[in-house]
Structure formats: structure tokens, C-alpha cells
Protein backbone atom coordinates (compact mmCIF):
# COMPACT_ATOMS: atom_id res chain seq x y z
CA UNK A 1 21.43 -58.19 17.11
CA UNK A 2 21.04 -61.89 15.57
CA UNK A 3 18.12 -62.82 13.76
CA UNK A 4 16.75 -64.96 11.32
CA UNK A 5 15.52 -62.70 8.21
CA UNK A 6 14.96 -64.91 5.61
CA UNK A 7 17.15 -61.81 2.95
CA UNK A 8 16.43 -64.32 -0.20
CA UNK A 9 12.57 -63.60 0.30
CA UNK A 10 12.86 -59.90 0.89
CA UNK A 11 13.84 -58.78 -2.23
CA UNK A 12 16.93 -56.19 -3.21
CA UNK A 13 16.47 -54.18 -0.01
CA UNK A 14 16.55 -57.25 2.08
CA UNK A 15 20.24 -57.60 2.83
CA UNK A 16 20.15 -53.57 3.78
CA UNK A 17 17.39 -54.36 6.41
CA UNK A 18 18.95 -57.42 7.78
CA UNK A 19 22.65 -55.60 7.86
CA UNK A 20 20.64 -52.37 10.03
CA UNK A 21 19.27 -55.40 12.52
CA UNK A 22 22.89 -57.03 12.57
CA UNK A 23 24.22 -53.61 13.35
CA UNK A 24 22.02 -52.86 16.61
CA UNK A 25 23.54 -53.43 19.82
CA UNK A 26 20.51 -53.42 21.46
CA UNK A 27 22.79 -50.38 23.71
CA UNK A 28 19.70 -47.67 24.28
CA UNK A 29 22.00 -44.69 23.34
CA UNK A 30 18.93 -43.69 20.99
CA UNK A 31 16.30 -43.61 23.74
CA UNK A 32 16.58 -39.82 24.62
CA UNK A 33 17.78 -38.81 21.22
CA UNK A 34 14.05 -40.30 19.84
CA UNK A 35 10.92 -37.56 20.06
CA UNK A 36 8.12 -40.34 19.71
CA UNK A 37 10.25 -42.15 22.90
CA UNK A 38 10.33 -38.32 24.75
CA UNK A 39 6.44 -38.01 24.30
CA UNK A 40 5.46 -41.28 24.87
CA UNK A 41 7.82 -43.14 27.23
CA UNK A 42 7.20 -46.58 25.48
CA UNK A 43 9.93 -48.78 24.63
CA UNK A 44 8.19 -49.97 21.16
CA UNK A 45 8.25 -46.26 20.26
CA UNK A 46 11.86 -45.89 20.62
CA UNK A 47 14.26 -46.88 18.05
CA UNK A 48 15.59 -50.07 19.79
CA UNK A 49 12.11 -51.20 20.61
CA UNK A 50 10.91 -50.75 16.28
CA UNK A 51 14.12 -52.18 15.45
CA UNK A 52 13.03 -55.50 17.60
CA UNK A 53 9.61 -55.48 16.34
CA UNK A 54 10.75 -54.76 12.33
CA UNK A 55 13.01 -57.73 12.93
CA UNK A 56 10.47 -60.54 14.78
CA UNK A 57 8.00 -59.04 11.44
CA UNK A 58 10.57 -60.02 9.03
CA UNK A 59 11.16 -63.09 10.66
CA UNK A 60 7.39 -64.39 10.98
CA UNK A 61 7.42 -63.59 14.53
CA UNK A 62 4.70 -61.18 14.95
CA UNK A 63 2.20 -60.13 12.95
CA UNK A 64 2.87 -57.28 11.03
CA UNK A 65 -0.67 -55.52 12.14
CA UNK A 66 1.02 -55.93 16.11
CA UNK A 67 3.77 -53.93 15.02
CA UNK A 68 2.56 -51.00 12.54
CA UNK A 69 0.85 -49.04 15.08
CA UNK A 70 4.77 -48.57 16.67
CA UNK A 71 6.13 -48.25 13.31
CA UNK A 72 3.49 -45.87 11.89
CA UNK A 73 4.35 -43.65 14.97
CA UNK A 74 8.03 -43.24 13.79
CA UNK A 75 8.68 -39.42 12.10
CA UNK A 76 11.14 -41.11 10.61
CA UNK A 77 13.50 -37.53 11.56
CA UNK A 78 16.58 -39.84 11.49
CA UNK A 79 17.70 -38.43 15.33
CA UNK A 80 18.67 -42.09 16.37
CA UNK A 81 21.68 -42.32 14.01
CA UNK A 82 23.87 -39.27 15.30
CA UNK A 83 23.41 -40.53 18.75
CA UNK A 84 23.97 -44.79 17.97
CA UNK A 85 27.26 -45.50 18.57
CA UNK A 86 27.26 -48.69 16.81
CA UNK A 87 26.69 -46.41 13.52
CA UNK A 88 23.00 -48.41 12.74
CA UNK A 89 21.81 -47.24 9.27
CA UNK A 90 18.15 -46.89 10.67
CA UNK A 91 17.55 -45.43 7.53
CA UNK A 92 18.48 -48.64 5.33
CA UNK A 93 15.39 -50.27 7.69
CA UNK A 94 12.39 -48.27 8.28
CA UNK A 95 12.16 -46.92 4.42
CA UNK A 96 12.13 -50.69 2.81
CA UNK A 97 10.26 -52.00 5.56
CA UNK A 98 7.08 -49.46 5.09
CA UNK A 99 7.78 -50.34 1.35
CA UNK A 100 7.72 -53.84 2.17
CA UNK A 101 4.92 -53.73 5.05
CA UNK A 102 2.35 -51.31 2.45
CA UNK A 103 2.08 -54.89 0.08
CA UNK A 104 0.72 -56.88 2.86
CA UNK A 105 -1.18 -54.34 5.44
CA UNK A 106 -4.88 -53.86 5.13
CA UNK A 107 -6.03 -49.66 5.24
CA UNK A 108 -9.57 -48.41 6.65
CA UNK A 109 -10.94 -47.08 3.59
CA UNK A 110 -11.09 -43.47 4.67
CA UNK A 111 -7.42 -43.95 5.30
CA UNK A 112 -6.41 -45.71 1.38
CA UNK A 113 -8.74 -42.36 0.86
CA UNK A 114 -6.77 -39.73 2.79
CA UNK A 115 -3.04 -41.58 1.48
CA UNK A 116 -4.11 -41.70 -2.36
CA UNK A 117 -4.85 -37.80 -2.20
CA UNK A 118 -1.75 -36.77 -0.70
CA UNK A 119 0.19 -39.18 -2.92
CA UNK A 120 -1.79 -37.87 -5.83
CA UNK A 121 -1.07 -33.66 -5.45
CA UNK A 122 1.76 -32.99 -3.38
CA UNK A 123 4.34 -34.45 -5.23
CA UNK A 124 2.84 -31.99 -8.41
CA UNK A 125 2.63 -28.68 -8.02
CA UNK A 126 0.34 -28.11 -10.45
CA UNK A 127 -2.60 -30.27 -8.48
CA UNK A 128 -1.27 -29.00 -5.45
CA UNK A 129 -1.98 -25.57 -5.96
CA UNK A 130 -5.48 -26.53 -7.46
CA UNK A 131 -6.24 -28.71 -4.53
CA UNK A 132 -4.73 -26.19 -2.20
CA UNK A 133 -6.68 -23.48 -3.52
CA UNK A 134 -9.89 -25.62 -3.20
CA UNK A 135 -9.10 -26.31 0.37
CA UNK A 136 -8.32 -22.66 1.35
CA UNK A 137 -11.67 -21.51 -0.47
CA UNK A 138 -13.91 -24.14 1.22
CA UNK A 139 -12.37 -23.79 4.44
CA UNK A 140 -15.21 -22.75 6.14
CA UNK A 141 -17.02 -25.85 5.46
CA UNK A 142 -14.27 -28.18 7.12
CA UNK A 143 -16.21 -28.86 9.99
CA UNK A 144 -18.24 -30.98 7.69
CA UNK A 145 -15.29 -33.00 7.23
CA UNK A 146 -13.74 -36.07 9.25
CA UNK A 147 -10.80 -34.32 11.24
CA UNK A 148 -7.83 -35.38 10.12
CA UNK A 149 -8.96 -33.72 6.92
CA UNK A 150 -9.92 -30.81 8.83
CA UNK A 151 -6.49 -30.89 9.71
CA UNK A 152 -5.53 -30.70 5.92
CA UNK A 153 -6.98 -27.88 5.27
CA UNK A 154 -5.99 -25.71 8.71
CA UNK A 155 -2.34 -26.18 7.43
CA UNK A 156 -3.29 -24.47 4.06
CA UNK A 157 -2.29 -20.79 3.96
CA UNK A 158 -5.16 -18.28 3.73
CA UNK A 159 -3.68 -17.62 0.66
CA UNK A 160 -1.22 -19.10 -1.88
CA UNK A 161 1.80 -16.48 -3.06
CA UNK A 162 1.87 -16.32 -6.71
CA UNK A 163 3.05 -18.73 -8.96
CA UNK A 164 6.84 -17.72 -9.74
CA UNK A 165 8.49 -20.19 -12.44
CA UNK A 166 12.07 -20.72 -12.00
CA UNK A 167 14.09 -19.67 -14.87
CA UNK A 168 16.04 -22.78 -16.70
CA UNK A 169 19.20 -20.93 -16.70
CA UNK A 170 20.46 -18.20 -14.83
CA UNK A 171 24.19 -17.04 -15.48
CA UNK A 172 26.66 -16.21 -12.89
CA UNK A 173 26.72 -12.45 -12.62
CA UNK A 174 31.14 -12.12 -13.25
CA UNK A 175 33.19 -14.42 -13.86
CA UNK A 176 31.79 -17.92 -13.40
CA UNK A 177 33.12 -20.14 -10.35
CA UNK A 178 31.26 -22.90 -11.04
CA UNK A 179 27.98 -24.54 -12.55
CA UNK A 180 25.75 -26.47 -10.57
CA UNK A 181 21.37 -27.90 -11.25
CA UNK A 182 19.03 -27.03 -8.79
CA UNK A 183 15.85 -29.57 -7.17
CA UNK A 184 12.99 -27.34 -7.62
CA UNK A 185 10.76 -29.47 -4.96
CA UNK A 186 7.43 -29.75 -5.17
CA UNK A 187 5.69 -28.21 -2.20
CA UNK A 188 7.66 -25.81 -1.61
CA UNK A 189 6.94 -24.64 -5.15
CA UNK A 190 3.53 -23.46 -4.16
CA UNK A 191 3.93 -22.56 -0.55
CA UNK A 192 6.86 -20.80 -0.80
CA UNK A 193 8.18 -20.05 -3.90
CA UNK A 194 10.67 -17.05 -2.95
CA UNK A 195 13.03 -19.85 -1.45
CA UNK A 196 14.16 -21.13 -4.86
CA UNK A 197 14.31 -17.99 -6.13
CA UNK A 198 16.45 -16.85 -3.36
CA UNK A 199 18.87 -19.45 -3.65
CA UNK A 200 19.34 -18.65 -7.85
CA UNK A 201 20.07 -14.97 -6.86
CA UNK A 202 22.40 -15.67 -4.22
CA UNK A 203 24.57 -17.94 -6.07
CA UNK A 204 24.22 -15.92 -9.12
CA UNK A 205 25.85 -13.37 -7.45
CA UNK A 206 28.62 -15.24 -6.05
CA UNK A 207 29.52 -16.34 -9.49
CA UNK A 208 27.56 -19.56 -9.98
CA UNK A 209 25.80 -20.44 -13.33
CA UNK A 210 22.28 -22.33 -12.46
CA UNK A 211 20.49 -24.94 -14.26
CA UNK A 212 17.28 -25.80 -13.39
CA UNK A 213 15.90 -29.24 -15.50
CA UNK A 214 12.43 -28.77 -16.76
CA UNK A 215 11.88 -32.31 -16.80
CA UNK A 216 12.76 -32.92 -13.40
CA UNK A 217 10.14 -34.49 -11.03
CA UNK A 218 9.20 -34.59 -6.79
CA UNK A 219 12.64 -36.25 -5.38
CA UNK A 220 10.34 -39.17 -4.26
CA UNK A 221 11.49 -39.05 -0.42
CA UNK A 222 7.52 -38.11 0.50
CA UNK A 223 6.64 -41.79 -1.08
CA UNK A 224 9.37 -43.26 -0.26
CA UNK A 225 9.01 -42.18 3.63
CA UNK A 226 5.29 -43.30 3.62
CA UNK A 227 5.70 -46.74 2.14
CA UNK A 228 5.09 -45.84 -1.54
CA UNK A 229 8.02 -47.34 -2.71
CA UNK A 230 7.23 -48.13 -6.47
CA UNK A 231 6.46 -44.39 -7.03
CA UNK A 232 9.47 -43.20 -5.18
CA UNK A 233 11.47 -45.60 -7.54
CA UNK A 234 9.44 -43.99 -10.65
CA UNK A 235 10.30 -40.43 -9.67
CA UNK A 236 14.00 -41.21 -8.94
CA UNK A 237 14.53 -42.61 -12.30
CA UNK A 238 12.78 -39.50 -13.73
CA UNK A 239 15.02 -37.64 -11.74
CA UNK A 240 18.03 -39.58 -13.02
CA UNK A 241 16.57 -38.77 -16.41
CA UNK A 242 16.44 -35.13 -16.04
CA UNK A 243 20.03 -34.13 -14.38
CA UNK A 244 23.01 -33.41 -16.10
CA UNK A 245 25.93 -35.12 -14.66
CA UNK A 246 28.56 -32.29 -16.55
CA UNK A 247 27.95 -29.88 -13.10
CA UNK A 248 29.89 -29.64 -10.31
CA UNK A 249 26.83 -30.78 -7.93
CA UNK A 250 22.87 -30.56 -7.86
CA UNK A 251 21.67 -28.38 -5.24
CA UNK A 252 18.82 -28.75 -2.61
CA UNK A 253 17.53 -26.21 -0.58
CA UNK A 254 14.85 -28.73 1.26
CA UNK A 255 15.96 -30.95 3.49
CA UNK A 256 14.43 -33.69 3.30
CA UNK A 257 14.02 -33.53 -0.54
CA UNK A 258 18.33 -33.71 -0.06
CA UNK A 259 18.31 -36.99 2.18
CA UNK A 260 15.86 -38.33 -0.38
CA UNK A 261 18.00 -38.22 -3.55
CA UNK A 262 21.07 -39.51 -1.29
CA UNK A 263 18.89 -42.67 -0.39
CA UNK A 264 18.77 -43.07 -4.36
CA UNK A 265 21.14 -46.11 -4.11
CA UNK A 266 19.00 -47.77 -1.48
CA UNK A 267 15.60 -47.10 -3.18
CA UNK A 268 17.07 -48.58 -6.51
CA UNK A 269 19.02 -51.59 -5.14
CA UNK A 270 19.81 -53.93 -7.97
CA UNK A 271 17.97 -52.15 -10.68
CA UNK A 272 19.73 -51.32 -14.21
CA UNK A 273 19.83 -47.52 -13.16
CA UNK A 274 21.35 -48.25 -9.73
CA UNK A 275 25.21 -47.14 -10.75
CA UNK A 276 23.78 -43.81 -11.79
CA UNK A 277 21.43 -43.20 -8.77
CA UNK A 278 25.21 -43.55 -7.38
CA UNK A 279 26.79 -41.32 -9.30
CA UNK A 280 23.98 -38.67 -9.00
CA UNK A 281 23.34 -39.31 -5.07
CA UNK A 282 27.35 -38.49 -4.89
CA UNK A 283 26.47 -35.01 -6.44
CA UNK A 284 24.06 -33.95 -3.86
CA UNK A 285 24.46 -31.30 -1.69
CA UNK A 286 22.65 -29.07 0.38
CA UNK A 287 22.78 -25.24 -0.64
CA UNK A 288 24.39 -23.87 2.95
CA UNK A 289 27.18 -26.79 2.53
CA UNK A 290 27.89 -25.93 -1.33
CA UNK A 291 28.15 -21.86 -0.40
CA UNK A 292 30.25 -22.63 2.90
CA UNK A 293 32.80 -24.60 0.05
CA UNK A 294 32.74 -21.95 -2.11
CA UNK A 295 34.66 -19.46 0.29
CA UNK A 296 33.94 -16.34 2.31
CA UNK A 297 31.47 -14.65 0.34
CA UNK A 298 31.13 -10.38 0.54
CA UNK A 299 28.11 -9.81 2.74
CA UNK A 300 26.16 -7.06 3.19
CA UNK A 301 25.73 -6.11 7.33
CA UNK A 302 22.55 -5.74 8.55
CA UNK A 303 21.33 -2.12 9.11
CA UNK A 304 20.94 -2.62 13.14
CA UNK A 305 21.88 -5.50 15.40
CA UNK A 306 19.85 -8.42 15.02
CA UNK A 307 19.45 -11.72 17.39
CA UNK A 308 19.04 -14.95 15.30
CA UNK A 309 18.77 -18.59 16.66
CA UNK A 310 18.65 -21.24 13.88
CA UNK A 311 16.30 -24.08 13.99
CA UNK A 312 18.04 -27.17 12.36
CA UNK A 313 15.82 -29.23 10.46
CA UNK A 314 16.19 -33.24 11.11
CA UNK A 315 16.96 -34.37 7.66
CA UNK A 316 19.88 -31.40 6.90
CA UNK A 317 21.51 -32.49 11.01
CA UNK A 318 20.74 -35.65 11.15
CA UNK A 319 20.29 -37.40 7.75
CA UNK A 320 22.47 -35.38 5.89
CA UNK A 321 25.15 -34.35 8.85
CA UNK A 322 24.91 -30.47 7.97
CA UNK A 323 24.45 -28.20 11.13
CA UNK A 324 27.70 -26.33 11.37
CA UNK A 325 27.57 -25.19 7.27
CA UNK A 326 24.54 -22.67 8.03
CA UNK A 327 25.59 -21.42 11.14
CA UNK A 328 28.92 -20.49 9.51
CA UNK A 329 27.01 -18.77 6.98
CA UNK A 330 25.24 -16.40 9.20
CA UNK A 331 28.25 -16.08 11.46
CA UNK A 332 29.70 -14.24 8.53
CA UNK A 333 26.99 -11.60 8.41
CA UNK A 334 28.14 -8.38 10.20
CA UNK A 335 25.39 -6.86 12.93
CA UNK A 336 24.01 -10.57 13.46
CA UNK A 337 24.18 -12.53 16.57
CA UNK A 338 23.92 -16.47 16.88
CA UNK A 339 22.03 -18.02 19.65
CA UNK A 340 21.62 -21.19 20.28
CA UNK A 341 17.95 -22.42 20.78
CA UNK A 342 17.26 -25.44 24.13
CA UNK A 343 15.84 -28.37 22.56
CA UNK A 344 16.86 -27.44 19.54
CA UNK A 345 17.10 -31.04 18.07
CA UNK A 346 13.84 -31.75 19.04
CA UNK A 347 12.04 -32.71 15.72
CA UNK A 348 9.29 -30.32 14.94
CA UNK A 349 6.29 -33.19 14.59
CA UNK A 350 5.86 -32.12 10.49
CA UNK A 351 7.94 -35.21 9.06
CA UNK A 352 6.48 -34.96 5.67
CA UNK A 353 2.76 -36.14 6.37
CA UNK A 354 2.99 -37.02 9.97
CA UNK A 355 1.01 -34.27 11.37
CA UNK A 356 -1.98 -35.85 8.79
CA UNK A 357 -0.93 -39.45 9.92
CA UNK A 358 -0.22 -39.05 13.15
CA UNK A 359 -1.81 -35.60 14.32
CA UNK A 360 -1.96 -35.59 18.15
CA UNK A 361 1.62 -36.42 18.52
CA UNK A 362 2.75 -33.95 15.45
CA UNK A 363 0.76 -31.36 17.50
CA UNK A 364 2.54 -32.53 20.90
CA UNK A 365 6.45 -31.92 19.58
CA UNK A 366 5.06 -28.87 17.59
CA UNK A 367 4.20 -27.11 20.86
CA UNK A 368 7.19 -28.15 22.42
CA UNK A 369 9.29 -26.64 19.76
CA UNK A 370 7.19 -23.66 20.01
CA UNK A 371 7.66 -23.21 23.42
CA UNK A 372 11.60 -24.08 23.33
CA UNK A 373 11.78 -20.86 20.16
CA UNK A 374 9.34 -18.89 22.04
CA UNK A 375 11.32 -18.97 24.97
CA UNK A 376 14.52 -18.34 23.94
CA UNK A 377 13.23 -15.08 22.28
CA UNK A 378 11.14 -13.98 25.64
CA UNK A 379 12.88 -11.01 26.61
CA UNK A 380 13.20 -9.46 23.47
CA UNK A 381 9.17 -9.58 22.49
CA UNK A 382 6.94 -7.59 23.43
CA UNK A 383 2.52 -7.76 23.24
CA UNK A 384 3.42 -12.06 23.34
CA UNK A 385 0.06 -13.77 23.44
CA UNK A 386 0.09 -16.74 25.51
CA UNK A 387 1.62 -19.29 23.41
CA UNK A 388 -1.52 -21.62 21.87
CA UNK A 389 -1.20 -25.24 20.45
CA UNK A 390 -0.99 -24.94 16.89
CA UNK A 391 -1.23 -28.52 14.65
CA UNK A 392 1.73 -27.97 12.47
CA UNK A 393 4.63 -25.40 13.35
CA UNK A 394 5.42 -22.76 10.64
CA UNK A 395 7.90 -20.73 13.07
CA UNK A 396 6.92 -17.27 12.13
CA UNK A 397 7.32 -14.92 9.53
CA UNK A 398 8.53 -11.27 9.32
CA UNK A 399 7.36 -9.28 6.05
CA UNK A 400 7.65 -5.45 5.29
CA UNK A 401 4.35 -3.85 4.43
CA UNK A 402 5.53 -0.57 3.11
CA UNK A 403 6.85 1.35 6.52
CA UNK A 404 4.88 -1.15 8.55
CA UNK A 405 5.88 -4.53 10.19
CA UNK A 406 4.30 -7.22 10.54
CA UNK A 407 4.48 -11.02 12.01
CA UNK A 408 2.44 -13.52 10.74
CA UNK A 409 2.98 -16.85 13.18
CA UNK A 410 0.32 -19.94 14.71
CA UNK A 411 -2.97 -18.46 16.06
CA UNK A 412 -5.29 -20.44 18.32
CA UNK A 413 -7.13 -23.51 16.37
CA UNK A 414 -11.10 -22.66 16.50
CA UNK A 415 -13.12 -25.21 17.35
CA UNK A 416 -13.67 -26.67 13.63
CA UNK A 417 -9.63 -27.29 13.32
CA UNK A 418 -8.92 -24.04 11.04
CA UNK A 419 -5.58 -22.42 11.87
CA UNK A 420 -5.37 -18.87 10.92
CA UNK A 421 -2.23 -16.80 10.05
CA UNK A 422 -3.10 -13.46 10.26
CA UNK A 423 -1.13 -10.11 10.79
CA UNK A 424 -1.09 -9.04 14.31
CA UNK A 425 -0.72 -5.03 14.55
CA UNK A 426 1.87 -4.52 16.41
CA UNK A 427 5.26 -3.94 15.28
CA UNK A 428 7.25 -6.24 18.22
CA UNK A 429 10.75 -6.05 16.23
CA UNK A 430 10.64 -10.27 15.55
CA UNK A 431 13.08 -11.38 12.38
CA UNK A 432 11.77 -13.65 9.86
CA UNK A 433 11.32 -17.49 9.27
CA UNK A 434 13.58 -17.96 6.15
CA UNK A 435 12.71 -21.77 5.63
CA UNK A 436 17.17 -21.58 4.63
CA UNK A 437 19.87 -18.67 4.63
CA UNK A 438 19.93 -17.61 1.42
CA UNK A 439 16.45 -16.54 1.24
CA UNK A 440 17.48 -13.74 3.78
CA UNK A 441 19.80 -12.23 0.62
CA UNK A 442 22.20 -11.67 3.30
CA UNK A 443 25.31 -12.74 0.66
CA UNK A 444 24.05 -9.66 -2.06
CA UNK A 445 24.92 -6.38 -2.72
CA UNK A 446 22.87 -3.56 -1.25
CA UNK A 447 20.99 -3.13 -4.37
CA UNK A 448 19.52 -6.16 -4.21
CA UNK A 449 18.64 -6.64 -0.59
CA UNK A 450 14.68 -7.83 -0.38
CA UNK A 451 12.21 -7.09 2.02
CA UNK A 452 12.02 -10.86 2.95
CA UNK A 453 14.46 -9.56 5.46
CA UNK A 454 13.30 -6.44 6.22
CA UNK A 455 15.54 -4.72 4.14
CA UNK A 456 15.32 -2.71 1.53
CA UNK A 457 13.93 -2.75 -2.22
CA UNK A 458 16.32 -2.49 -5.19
CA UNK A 459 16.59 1.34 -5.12
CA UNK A 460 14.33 2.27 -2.38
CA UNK A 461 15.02 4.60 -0.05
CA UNK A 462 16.65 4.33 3.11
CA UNK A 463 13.98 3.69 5.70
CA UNK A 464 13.98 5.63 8.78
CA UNK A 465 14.12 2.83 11.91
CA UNK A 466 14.70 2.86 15.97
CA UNK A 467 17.98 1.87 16.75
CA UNK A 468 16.92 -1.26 18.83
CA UNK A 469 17.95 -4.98 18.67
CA UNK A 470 15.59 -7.72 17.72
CA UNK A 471 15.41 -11.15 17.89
CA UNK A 472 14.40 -13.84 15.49
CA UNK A 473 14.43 -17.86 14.30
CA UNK A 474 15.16 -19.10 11.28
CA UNK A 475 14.41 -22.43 9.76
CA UNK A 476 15.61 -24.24 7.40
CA UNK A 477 13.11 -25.85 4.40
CA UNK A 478 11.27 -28.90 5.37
């Protein structure tokens, strides 16, 4: 596409954005692959149509508030660049151009409000979990708040699992295969802890030494995503900081947290540190693709057969080009069937904080994902509720209460915007929502099988169970 961008005045990211414009054939091959495009049919809300307006923006054009309304709407899920032929790094665009767009854009108040808290406690755990727990404990006062913050709290959990630090350094358990640092995350600390956790005990097992840096920070791809570019620059250099570069890579087991630190380079054009956010981008990778490298791995079967469909999160497919490494990884499990899931990459509306920023639409794909998982899984359920819109999609998850099963998914949304997940008492044989593989412990020894996946404890008895299939979905991290 030929433009005008004045690079000069843009500042380091500049020549990226004009380079993604240059690239763009204007072709429409990203139309169908774009969820905002599915849901709302409008060509601004397609990749080809933001590309135009982010250009005619840059090049004094159009005002910039004509075009943020389109560009706000973006998840940002990265599904365009699989599916352009001409290769555009949409990527190398939309992040500077929020960046660039946050300087010059005037916020309602309540909305400077609603961005400085979430920019203020996600990205630490520690306020997290305080504000979290505040949140869950007032929740039913919400209806006294505005609704997108009513939102904010329906998406908390009832409550928060425990607080499980992860170890600094965990040994490999034999002979050591290799040595590799570990992103803790920052969400994911507080929601869902076990995932980490999982991931150290799986590799230890297979013979990997872990290193997890105390001083490491959020990756930054939350700020970075939302137009908060200086403190997604401040937490990659902390990052840069805190990992060794004497390991043979640093693990993620978050998706998006993964594309983050590989848009290092872009996010710290031109600055002093830029050849090491190279060199530490270039030692990235994604859990499922470093255990799919390291060889067939001795895994346990599970005890009866089990029906799994994988849900592929959009920054693991399409930002980081991972899809086949997981698969392979389950594939590999004795007593476990792959199915593929329709529409299954069809973003799930989270994006980070787009079902905050943007919660109608977020709540459209979220149903739609819903319905595609729920309905590739209808003949093996049984007591199904009629499926209800839920504002954020958490899949479902599978836990073992003693001899007693029990699913905890998306219940209707009351009138004041709560969400409940609650036990539902019936046992209807559904798998678990592992947020990533190895927090099924599929790749240990029996001994250490968890009930995550409805196994068993380390040296509990054999339970007594039906011989009958079940189905299930698992999902990668955010």
C-alpha cells in the first residue's frame, strides 16, 4: 500500500509501522480469518480496513478520534497474519500505533480510571491478589458499581487458590538434559498457580534443571497491547535484567506473555538494550515446543479412554506459530483421543483486557466459542444445562473431591453482572481445562500423577471407576 508516513516524526517504531503499511496488498485474505470482522461485518473492523485508517492517522488524514473506536475494537489475537499472504507484520503496527495514539487521545475520566487500575495490579501479583480478594469479598455490592466494573469483578473467582511460590531452582530429577529459566507471569500467579508448578515438575522429571529469576517482572505484553508503551519498555528491561543468558532457552507457559518477550526487539527499537532484547527474544520458547524438542518423553496412559479436543490459544497459533507442538504432546499419551474442535481458531473475546474494554463483543466470541466446545462434546455429556452467555470464557474445569467429581464451568450472569462458578452435583464424566499440557502431569511417573487430572495422589489408592469414555477441552494459558 503507498503512503505518505512522515517515519522521521514517528520515532524508532516508525519505520516498523510504515514497512507493515508498505507490506499490505490491500488483497482481503484477512477478512474471514478476523473475529471483530465475523461479528461485526464492517470493513473498518477488519484488518485491511484498520490498516487504511492507522495509515491516513499517521499521515494527517483523519483524525485520530475517527479512527480509535475501529482500532480500540481490535483483540489484537494476531489471526490476520497466518492467513495474509503478503506476510504483513500486523503486529509491528497496531502495538506502536496504540503506543503512539495513547500520547495524543483524550480518555473519559471513568475510563483513565478503569485503565490506571488494571495497569496498576495485574501486572503484580502481590496487588492483584489484594485487589482480587477485595473484589471477590465485596461482590455483592457490584451492582453499586458502573458495569464495566461490574464486569471486573464477575470474572474474579469466588475464591483465590493459595498462594504457591515457585521455587528458584529445581534440579533435574537424573541426569540433567538441559537447563532452561522459567516466566513466572503475573496473573496467572494468583489465578492459577498449579500451572507453573506443573510445568517445573514435568520438566524436572524429564531431566531439566529450572531456574526461576526472583527479580524478574510482568513480560510487559498487557501494556504493551493496551498502548502503555513506556511501562512495557520498563518491564522488558527489568526482564532483560533478571535472565540469565548461560541456559539453553527461557520458558513460557502463557501465551501471550511468550509473543510479548518475542516483540522485545520491536518494543525497544533503537534503545542501548535493544541487541540484548535480541538475544533474549531468540531464547524464547513456549513450554509444549521446548518438550516436543526434547524427544519422546515416557508417559504414563490414562486409566480409561479419554476424548480431548484442544483449544489453541491466538498468541501460541498465531503469534508464535505453535499449534502442532501440543497436539503432538498429547498424541503421545496412551488411552487419549484427539479431536478436533469447529471454529476452533475463533479467538475466545479475553485478549488481555478486552472483555473490560470492549465487553459486549468479548461476550459475543465468548459464546461462540462456547457453543463451538460445547458442541463438539454433546454426545458425550450428560444433565447439559442450556448453554448461557457468560462475559469471559474459562472453558471448564474438572477437579477430584475425594471419590467425587466435579465440574466447575460459566453459570448464568444474574442480573447485577456476577458470574458464579460453582460445583454442579452431578458427576457427567467431563475432563479438565488445563490452561497447557503439562499441567495434566501426563509426562510423570505414576507416583506422581495429580488429581488436576483426575488421577491419582502420590501413593493413594487405586480408585474404583466405571469403565466409560469421557470427553474433555483443554486450553492452553492466556
Amino acid at each position: 500500500m503507498l503512503h505518505k508516513i512522515p517515519v522521521d516524526e514517528l520515532g524508532p517504531s516508525g519505520q516498523a509501522m510504515a514497512d507493515a503499511v508498505t507490506s499490505c496488498v490491500h488483497c482481503g485474505f484477512c477478512l474471514p480469518a478476523c473475529p471483530t470482522y465475523q461479528v461485526m461485518g464492517e470493513e473498518m473492523d477488519s484488518p485491511r480496513g484498520r490498516i487504511f485508517l492507522m495509515k491516513e492517522v499517521l499521515e494527517g488524514n483523519l483524525p485520530l478520534d475517527e479512527a480509535t473506536p475501529y482500532i480500540d475494537r481490535c483483540l489484537g489475537c494476531l489471526s490476520c497474519e497466518p492467513a495474509c499472504p503478503s506476510g504483513v507484520p500486523y503486529r509491528d503496527l497496531i502495538t506502536p500505533f496504540r503506543s503512539h495514539a495513547e500520547g495524543l487521545r483524550s480518555r473519559p475520566l471513568f475510563d483513565r480510571l478503569l485503565r490506571w487500575v488494571v495497569l496498576h495490579t495485574i501486572p503484580y501479583p502481590g496487588r492483584f491478589r489484594a485487589s482480587a480478594r477485595l473484589g471477590s469479598l465485596s461482590s455483592n455490592l457490584s451492582f453499586l458499581l458502573p458495569k464495566r466494573m461490574q464486569l471486573m469483578t464477575a470474572m474474579l473467582p469466588q475464591k483465590l487458590p493459595a498462594s504457591r511460590p515457585l521455587p528458584e531452582i529445581t534440579h533435574a530429577v537424573g541426569p540433567r538434559r538441559a537447563r532452561v529459566a522459567l516466566l513466572a507471569g503475573c496473573a496467572q500467579q494468583v489465578l492459577a498457580p498449579e500451572i507453573n508448578h506443573a510445568a517445573i515438575h514435568v520438566l524436572a522429571n524429564s531431566g531439566v534443571e529450572v531456574l526461576v529469576p526472583k527479580s524478574q517482572g510482568c513480560c510487559g505484553a498487557l501494556a504493551a497491547h493496551t498502548g502503555a508503551g513506556q511501562q512495557a519498555q520498563d518491564f522488558a528491561r527489568k526482564n532483560l535484567e533478571a535472565f540469565p543468558r548461560d541456559v539453553d532457552c527461557v520458558l513460557t507457559t502463557t501465551a501471550g506473555c511468550g509473543s510479548g518477550m518475542h516483540e522485545y526487539p520491536l518494543w525497544l527499537k533503537d534503545d542501548p538494550r535493544e541487541a540484548d532484547a535480541r538475544e533474549l527474544a531468540s531464547l524464547v520458547k513456549d513450554v509444549s515446543v521446548f518438550l516436543s524438542e526434547l524427544g519422546p518423553l515416557d508417559l504414563a496412559p490414562l486409566e480409561r479412554p479419554t476424548r480431548v479436543a484442544y483449544h489453541d490459544a491466538c498468541h501460541l497459533s498465531s503469534g508464535q506459530g505453535v499449534s502442532a507442538q501440543p497436539r503432538a504432546l498429547l498424541r503421545q499419551v496412551g488411552n487419549l483421543e484427539l479431536v478436533e474442535v469447529s471454529g476452533g481458531q475463533l479467538c475466545c473475546g479475553s485478549a488481555g483486557t478486552y472483555n473490560i474494554e470492549q465487553p459486549e463483543t468479548a461476550n459475543n466470541l465468548g459464546r461462540q466459542k462456547a457453543e463451538h466446545l460445547y458442541g463438539q462434546s454433546q454426545g458425550d455429556f450428560t444433565g447439559r444445562r442450556q448453554l448461557e452467555p457468560v462475559p469471559y470464557l474459562w472453558c471448564v474445569l474438572f477437579r477430584m473431591s475425594g471419590n467425587r467429581s466435579r465440574w466447575y464451568g460459566p453459570a448464568k450472569v444474574p442480573a447485577h453482572g456476577r458470574t458464579r462458578f460453582g460445583p454442579r452435583d452431578r458427576q457427567i464424566g467431563l475432563a479438565v481445562d488445563v490452561h497447557h499440557v503439562p499441567a495434566l502431569h501426563l509426562c510423570l511417573p505414576d507416583e506422581y500423577r495429580h488429581p488436576a487430572a483426575g488421577l491419582q495422589r502420590p501413593g493413594a489408592a487405586p480408585e474404583r471407576r466405571e469403565a466409560q469414555g469421557h470427553s474433555g477441552v483443554l486450553r492452553h494459558g492466556p
